[in-house]
PDB file of N, CA and C in Angstrom:
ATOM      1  N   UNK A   1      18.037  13.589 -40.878  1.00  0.00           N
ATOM      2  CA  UNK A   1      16.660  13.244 -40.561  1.00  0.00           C
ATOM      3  C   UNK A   1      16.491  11.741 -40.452  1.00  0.00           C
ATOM      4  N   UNK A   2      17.101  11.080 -41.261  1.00  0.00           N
ATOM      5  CA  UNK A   2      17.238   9.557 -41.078  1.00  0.00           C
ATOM      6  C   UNK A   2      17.536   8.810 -40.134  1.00  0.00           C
ATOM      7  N   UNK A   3      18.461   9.815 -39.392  1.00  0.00           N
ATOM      8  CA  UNK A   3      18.921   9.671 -38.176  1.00  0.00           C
ATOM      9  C   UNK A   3      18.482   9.421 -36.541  1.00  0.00           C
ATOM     10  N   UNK A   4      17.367  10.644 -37.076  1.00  0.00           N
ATOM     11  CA  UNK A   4      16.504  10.550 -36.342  1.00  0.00           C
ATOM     12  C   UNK A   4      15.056   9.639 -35.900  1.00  0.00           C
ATOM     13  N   UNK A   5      14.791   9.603 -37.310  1.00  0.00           N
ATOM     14  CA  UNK A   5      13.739   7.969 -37.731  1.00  0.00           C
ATOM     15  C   UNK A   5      14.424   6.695 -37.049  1.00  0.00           C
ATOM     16  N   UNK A   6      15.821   6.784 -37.650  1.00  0.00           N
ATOM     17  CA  UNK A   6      16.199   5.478 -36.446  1.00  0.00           C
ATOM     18  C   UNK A   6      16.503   5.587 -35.435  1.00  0.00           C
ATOM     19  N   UNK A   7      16.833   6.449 -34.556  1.00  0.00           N
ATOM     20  CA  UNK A   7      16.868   6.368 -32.706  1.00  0.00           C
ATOM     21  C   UNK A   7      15.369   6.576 -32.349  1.00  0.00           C
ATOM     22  N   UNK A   8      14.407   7.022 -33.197  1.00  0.00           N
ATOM     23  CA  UNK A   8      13.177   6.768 -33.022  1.00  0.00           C
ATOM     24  C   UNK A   8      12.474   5.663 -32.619  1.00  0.00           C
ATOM     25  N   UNK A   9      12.766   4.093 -33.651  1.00  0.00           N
ATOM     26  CA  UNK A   9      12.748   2.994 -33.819  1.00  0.00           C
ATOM     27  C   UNK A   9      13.249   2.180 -32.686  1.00  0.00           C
ATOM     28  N   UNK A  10      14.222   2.545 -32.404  1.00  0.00           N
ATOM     29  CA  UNK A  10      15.202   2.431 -31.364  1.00  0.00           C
ATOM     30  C   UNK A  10      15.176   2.241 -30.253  1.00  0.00           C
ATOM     31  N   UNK A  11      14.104   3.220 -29.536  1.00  0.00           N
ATOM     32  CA  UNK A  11      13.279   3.670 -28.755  1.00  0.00           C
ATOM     33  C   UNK A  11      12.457   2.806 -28.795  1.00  0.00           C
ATOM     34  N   UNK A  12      11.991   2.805 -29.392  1.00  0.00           N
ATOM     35  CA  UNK A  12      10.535   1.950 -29.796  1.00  0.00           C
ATOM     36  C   UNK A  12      10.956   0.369 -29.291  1.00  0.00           C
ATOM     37  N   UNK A  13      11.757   0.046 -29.670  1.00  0.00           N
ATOM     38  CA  UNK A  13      12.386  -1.366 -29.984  1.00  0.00           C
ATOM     39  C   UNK A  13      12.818  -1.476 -28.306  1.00  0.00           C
ATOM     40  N   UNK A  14      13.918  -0.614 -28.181  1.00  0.00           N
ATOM     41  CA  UNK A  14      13.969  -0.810 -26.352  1.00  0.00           C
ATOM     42  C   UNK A  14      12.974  -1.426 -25.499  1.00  0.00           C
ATOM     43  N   UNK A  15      11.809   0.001 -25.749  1.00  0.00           N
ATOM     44  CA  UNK A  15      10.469  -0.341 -24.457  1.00  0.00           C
ATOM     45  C   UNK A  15       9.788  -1.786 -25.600  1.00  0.00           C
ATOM     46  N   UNK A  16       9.719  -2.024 -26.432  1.00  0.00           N
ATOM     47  CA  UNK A  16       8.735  -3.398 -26.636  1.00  0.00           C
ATOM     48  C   UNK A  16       9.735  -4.403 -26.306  1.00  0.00           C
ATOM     49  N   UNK A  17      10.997  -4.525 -25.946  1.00  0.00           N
ATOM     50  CA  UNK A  17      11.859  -5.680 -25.352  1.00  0.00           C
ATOM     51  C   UNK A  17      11.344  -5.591 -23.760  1.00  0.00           C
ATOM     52  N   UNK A  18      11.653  -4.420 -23.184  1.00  0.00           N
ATOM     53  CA  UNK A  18      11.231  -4.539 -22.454  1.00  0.00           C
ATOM     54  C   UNK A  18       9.789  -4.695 -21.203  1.00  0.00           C
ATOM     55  N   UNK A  19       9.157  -5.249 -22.345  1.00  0.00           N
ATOM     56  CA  UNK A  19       7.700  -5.275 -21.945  1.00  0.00           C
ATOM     57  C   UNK A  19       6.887  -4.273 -21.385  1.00  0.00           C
ATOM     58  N   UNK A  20       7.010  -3.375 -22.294  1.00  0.00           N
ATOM     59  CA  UNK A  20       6.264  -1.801 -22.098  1.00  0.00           C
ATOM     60  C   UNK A  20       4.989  -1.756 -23.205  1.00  0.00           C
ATOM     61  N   UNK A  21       3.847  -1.680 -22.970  1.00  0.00           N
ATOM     62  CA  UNK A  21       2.686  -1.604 -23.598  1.00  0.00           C
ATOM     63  C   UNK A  21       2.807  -0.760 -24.116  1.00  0.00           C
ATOM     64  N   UNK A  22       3.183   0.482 -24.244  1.00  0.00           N
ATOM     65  CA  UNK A  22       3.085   1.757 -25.018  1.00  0.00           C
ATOM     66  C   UNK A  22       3.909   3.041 -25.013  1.00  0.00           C
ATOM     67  N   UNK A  23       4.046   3.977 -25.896  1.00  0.00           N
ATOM     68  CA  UNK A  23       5.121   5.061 -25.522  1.00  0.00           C
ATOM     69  C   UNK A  23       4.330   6.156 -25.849  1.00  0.00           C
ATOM     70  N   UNK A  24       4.445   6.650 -24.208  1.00  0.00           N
ATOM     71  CA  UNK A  24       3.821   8.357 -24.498  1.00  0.00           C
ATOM     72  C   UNK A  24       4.715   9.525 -24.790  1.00  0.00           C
ATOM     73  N   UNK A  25       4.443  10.628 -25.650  1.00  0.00           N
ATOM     74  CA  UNK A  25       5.109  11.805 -25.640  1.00  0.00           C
ATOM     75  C   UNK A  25       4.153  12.508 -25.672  1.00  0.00           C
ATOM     76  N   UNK A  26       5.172  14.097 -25.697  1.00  0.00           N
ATOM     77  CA  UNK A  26       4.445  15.470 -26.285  1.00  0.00           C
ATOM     78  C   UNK A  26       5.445  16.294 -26.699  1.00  0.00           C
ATOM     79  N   UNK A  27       4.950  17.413 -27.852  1.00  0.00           N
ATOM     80  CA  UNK A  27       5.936  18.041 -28.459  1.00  0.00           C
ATOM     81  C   UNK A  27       5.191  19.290 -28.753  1.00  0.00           C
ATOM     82  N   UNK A  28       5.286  20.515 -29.162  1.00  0.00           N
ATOM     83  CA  UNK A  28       4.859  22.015 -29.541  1.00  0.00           C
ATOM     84  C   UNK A  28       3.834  21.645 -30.676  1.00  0.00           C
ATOM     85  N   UNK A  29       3.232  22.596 -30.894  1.00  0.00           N
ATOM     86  CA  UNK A  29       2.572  22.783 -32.218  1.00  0.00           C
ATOM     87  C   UNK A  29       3.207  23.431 -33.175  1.00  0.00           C
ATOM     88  N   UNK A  30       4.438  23.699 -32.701  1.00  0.00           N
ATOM     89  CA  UNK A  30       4.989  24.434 -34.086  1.00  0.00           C
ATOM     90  C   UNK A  30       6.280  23.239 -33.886  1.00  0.00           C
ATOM     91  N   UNK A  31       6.290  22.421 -33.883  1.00  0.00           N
ATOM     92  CA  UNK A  31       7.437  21.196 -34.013  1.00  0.00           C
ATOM     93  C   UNK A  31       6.920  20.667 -34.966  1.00  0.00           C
ATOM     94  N   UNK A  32       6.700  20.658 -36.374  1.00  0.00           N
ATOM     95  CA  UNK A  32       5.910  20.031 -37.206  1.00  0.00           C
ATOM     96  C   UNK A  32       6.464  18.963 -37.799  1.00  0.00           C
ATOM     97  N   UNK A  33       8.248  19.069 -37.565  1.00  0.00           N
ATOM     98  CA  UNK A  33       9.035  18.002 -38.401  1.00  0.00           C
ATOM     99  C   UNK A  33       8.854  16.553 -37.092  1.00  0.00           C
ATOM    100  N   UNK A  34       8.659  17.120 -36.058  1.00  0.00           N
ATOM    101  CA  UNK A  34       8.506  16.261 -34.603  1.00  0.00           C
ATOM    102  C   UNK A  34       7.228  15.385 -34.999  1.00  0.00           C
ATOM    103  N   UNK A  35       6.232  16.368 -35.193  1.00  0.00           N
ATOM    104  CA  UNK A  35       5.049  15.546 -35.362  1.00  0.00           C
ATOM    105  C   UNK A  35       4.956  14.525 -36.636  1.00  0.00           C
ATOM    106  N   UNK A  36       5.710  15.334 -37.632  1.00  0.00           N
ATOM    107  CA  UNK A  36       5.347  14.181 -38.980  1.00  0.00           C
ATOM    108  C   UNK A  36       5.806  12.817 -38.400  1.00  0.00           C
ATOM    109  N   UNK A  37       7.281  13.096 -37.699  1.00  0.00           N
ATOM    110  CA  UNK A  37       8.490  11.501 -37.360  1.00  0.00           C
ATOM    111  C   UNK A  37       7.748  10.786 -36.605  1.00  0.00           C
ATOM    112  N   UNK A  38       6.611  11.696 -35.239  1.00  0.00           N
ATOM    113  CA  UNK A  38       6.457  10.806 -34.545  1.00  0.00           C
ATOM    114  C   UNK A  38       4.998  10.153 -35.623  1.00  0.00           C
ATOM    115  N   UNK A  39       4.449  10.678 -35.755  1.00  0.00           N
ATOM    116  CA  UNK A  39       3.125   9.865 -36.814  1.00  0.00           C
ATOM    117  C   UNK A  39       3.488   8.606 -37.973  1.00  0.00           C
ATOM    118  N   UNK A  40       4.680   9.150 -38.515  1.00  0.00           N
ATOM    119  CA  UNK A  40       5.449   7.969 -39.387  1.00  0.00           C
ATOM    120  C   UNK A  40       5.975   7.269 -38.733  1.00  0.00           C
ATOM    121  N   UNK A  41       6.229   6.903 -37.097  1.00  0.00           N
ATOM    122  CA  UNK A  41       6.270   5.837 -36.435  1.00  0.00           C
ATOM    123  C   UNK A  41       5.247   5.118 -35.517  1.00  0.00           C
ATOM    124  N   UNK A  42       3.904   5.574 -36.227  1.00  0.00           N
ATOM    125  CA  UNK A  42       3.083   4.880 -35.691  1.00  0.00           C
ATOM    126  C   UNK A  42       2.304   5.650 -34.533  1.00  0.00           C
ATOM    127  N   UNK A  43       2.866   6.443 -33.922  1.00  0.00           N
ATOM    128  CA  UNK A  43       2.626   7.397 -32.830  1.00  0.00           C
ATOM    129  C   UNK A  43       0.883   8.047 -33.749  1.00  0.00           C
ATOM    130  N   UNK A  44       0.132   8.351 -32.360  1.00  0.00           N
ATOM    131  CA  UNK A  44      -1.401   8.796 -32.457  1.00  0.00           C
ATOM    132  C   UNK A  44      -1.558   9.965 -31.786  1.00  0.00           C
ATOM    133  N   UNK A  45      -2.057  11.108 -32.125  1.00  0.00           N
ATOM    134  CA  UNK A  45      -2.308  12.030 -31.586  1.00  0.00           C
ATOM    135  C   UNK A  45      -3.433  11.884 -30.576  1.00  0.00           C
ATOM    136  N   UNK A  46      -3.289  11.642 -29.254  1.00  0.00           N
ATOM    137  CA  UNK A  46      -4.489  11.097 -28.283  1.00  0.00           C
ATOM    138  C   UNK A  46      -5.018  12.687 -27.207  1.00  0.00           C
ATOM    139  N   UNK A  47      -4.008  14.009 -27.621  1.00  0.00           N
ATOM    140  CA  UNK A  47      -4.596  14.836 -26.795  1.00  0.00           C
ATOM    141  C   UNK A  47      -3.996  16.251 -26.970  1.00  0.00           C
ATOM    142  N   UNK A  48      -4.370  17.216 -26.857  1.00  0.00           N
ATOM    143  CA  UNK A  48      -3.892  18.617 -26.191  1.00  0.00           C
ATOM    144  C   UNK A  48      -3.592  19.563 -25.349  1.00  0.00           C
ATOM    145  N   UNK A  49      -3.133  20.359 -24.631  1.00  0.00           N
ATOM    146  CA  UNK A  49      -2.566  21.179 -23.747  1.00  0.00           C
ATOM    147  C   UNK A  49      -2.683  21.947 -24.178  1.00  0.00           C
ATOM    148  N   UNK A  50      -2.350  22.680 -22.701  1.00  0.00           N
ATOM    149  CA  UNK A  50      -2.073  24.221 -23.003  1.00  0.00           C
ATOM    150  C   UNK A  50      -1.118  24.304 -21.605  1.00  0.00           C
ATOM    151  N   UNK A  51       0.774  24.775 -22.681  1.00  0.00           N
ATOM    152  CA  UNK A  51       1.412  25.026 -21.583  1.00  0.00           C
ATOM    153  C   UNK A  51       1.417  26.034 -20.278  1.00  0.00           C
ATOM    154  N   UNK A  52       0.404  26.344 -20.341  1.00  0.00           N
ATOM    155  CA  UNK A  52       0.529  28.123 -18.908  1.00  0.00           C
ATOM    156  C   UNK A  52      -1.115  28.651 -19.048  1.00  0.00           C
ATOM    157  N   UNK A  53      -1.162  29.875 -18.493  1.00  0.00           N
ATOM    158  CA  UNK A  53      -2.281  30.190 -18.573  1.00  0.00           C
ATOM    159  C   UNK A  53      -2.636  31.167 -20.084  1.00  0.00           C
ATOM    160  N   UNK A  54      -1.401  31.231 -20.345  1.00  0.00           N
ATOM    161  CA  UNK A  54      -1.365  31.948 -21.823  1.00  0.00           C
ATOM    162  C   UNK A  54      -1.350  31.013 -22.776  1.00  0.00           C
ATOM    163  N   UNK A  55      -1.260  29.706 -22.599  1.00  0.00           N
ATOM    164  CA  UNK A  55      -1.782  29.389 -24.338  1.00  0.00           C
ATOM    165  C   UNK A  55      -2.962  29.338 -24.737  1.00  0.00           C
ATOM    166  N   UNK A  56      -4.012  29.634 -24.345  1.00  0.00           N
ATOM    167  CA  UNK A  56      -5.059  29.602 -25.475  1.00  0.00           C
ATOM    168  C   UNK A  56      -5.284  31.244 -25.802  1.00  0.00           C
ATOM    169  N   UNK A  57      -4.805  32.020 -24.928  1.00  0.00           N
ATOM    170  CA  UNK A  57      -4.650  33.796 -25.725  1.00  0.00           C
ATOM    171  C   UNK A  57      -3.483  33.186 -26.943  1.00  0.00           C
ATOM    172  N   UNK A  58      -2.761  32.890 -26.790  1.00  0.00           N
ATOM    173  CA  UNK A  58      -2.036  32.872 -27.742  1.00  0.00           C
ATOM    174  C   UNK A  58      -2.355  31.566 -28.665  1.00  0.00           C
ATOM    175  N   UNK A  59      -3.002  30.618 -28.715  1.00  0.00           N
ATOM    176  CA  UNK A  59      -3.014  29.819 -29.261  1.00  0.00           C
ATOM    177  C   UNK A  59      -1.807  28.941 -28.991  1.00  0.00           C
ATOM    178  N   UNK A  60      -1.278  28.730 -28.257  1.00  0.00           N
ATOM    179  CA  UNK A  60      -0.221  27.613 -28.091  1.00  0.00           C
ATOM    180  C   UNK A  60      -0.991  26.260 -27.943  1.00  0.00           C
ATOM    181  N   UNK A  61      -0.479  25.346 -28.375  1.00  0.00           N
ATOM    182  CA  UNK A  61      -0.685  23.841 -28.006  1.00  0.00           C
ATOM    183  C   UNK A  61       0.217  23.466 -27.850  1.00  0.00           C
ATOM    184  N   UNK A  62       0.082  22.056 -26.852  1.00  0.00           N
ATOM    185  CA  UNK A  62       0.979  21.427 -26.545  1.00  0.00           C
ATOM    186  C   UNK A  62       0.397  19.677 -27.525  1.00  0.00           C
ATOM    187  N   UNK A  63       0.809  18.974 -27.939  1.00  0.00           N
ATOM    188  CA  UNK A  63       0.423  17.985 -28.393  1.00  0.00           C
ATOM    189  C   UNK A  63       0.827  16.610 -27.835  1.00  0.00           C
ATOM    190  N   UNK A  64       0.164  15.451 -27.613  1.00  0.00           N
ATOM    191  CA  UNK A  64       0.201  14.290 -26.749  1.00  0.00           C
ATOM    192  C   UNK A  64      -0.128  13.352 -27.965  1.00  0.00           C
ATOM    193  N   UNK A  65       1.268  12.593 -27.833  1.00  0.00           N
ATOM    194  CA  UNK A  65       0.997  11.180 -28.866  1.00  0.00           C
ATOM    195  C   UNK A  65       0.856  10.170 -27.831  1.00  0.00           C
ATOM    196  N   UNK A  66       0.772   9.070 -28.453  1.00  0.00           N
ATOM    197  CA  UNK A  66       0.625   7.618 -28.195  1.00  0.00           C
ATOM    198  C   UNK A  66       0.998   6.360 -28.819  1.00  0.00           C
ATOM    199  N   UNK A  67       2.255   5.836 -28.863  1.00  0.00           N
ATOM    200  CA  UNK A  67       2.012   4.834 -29.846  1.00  0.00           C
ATOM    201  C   UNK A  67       2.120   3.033 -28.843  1.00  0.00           C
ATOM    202  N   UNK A  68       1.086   2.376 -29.646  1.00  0.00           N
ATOM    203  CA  UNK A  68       0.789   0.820 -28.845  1.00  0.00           C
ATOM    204  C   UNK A  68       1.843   0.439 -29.366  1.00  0.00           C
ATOM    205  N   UNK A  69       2.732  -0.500 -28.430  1.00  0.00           N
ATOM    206  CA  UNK A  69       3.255  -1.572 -28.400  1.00  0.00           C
ATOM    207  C   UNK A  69       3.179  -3.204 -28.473  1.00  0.00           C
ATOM    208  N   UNK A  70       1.824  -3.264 -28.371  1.00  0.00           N
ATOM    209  CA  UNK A  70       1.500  -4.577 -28.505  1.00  0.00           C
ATOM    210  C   UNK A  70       2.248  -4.830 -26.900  1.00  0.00           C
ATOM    211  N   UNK A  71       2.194  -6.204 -26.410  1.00  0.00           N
ATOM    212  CA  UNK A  71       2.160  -7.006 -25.489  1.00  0.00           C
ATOM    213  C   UNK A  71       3.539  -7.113 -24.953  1.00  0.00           C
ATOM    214  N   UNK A  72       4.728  -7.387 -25.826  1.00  0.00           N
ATOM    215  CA  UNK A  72       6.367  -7.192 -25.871  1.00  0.00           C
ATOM    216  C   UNK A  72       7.065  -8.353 -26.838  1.00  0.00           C
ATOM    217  N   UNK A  73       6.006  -8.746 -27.373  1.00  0.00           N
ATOM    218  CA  UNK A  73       6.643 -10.123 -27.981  1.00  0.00           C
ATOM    219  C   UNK A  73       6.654 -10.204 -29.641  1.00  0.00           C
TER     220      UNK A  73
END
């Protein structure tokens, strides 16, 4: 899991060298270990989905983070 926290960082560290304002994802609602890593890196939950016409019969979500980068410097 540590492992993962740091290619997380990693990531992170890439796009703010490279002068990227921000990093978007999305991950399941049942990815919960996904969501804690991305929130403990700062990442914001900015939205929801629904993958098909069946997730809201089924309750599926899809989840949309956000985390700012600041400027690149």
């Amino acid at each position: 899991r540590g492992g993962t926290a740091l290619m997380c960082r990693e990531v992170l560290a890439f796009a703010r060298a490279r002068g990227y304002g921000a990093v978007v994802l999305s991950t399941s609602m049942v990815q919960v270990a996904a969501q804690r890593l991305y929130e403990g890196q700062g990442f914001r939950r900015v939205g929801t989905s629904y993958p098909s016409l069946l997730g809201p019969l089924l309750n599926f979500q899809i989840f949309h983070y956000r985390c700012e980068l600041g400027d690149g410097n």
